[in-house]
Protein backbone atom coordinates (compact mmCIF):
# COMPACT_ATOMS: atom_id res chain seq x y z
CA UNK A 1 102.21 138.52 108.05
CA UNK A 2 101.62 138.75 111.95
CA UNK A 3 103.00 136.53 114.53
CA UNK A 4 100.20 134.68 115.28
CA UNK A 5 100.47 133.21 111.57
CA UNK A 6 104.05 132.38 111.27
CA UNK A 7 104.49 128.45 110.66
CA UNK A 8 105.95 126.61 113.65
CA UNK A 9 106.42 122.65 114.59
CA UNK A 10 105.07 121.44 117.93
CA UNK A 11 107.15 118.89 119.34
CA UNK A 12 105.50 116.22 117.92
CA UNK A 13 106.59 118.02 114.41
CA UNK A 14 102.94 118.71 113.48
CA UNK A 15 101.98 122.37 111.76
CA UNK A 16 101.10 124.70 114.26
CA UNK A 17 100.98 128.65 115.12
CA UNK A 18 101.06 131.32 117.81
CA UNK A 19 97.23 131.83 116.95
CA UNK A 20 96.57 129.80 120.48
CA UNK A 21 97.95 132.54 122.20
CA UNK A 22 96.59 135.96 121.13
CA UNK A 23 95.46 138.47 123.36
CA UNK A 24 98.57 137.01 125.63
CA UNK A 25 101.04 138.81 126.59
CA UNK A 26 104.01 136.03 125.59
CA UNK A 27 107.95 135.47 126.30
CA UNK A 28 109.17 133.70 123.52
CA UNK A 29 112.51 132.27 124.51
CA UNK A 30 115.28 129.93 122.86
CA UNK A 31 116.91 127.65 125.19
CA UNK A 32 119.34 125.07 126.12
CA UNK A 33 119.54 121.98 128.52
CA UNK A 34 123.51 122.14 129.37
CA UNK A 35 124.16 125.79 128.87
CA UNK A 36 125.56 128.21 131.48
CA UNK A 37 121.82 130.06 131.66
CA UNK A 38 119.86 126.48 132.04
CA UNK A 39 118.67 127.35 135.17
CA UNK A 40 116.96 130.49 134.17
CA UNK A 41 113.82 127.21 133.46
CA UNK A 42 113.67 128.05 137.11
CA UNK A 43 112.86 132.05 136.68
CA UNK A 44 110.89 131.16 133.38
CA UNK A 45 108.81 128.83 135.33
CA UNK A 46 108.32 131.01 138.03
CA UNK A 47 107.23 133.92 136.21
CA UNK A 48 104.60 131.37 133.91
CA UNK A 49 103.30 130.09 136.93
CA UNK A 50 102.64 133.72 138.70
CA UNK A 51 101.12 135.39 135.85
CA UNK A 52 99.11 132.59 133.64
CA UNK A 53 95.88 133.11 134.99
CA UNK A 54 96.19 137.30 133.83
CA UNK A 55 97.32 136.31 130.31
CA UNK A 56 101.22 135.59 130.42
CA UNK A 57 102.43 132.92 128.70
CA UNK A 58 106.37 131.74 128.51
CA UNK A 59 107.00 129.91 124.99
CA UNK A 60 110.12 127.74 124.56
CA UNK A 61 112.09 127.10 121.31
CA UNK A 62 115.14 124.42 122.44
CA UNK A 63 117.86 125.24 120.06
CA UNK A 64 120.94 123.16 119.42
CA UNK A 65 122.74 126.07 117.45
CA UNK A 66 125.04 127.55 120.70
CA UNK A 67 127.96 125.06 121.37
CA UNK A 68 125.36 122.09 121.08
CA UNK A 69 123.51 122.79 124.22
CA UNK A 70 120.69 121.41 123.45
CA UNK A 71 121.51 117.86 122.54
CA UNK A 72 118.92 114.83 122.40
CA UNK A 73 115.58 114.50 121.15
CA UNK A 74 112.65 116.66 122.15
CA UNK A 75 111.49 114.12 124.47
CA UNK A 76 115.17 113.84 126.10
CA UNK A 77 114.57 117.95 126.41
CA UNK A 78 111.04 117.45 127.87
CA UNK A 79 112.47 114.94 130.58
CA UNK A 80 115.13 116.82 131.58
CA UNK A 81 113.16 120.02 132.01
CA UNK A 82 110.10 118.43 133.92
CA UNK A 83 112.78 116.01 136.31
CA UNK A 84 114.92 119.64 136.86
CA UNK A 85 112.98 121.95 136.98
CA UNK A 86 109.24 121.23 136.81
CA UNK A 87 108.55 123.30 133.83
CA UNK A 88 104.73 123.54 132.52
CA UNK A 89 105.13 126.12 130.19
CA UNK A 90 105.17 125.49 126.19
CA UNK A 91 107.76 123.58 124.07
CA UNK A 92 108.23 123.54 120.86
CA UNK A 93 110.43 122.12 118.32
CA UNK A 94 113.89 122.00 117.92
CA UNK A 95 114.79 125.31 116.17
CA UNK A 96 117.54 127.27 114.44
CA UNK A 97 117.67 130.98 115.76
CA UNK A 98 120.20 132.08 112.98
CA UNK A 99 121.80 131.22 109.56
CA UNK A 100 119.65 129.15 106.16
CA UNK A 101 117.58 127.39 108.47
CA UNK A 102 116.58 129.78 110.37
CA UNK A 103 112.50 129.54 112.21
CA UNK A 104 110.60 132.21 110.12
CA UNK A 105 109.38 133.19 113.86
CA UNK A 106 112.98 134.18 114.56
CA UNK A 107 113.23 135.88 111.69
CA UNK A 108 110.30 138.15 112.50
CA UNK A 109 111.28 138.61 115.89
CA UNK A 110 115.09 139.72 114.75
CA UNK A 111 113.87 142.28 112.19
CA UNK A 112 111.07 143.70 114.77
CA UNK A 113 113.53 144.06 117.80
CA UNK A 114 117.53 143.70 116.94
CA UNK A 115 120.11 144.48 119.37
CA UNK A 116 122.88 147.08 120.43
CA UNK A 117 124.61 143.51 119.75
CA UNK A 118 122.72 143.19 115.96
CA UNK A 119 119.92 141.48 115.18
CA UNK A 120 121.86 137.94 115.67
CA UNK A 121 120.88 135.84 118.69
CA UNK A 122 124.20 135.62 120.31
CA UNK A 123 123.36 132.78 122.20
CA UNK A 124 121.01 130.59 124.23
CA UNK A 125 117.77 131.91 126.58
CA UNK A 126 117.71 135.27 124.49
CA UNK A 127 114.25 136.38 125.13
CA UNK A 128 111.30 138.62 123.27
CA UNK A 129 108.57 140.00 125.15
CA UNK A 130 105.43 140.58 122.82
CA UNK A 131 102.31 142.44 123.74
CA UNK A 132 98.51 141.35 123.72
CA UNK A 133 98.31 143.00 120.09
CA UNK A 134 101.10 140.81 118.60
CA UNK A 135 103.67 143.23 118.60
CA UNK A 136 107.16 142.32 119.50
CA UNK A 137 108.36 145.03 122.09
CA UNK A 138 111.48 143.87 124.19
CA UNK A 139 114.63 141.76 123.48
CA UNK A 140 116.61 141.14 126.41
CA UNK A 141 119.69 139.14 125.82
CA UNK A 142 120.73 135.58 127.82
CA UNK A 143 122.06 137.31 130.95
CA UNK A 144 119.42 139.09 131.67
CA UNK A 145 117.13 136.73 134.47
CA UNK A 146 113.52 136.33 133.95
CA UNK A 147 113.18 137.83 137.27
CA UNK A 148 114.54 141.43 136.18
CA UNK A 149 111.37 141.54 133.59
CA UNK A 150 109.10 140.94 136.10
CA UNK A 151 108.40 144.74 136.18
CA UNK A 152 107.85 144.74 131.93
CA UNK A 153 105.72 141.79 132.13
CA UNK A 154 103.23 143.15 135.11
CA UNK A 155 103.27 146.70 132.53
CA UNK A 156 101.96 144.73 129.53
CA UNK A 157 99.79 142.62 130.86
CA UNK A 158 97.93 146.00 132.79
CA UNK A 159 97.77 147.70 129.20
């Protein structure tokens, strides 16, 4: 199994994959709407919007696991993130990042890049940078802002 074939849900719950987005150099990120880190949409955004057109692409997997920060319906997610903070990047379903139901992408992405803090997601806007080839390469935990992986980003997407 790569990641390009791992099952997903779009947000209209309909089968999907990452097989869009090969050859991209991808952030895959869960997130929250009322969390502490919410307006890291801001830095996400920013860093989608700079580097789309080279092959960057920011995909987001709302999660409702952390303190239930992510409350609502997809479309209550979607409003909330366009009215705040203008976001164009990829949503996806609602997701669980830990525990029995668990995303098999999150899964993957665990077991290919755990943590000095284990491979649990700790909490919301935990990020994984993965390469043009698939290959999952960085984890960087919620406090660290999109803009301090500026400098990873611009490295993969020159390999």
């Amino acid at each position: 199994m790569n990641i390009y074939n791992i099952p997903l849900k779009n947000t209209a719950q309909q089968d999907i994959n990452l097989a869009p987005y090969q050859n991209k150099v991808m952030l895959i990120v869960n997130t929250a709407t009322g969390c502490g880190f919410t307006p890291q949409y801001e830095g996400l955004e920013k860093l989608y919007k700079d580097h789309e057109a080279k092959g960057f692409v920011v995909l987001d997997f709302p999660c409702n696991q952390f303190g239930k920060q992510a409350p609502g319906t997809i479309e209550d997610i979607n409003a909330f993130c366009t009215l705040n903070y203008s976001t164009t990047f990829p949503r996806f379903a609602k997701i669980e990042v830990n525990g029995a139901n668990e995303a098999p992408l999150y899964s993957y992405l665990k077991k290919a890049k755990g943590s000095f803090l284990g491979a649990q997601i700790k909490w919301n806007f935990t990020k994984f940078l993965v390469d043009r080839k698939g290959d999952v390469v960085k984890r960087y935990e919620s406090n660290i802002t999109p803009a301090s992986i500026e400098k990873d980003i611009l490295m993969y997407l020159a390999k």
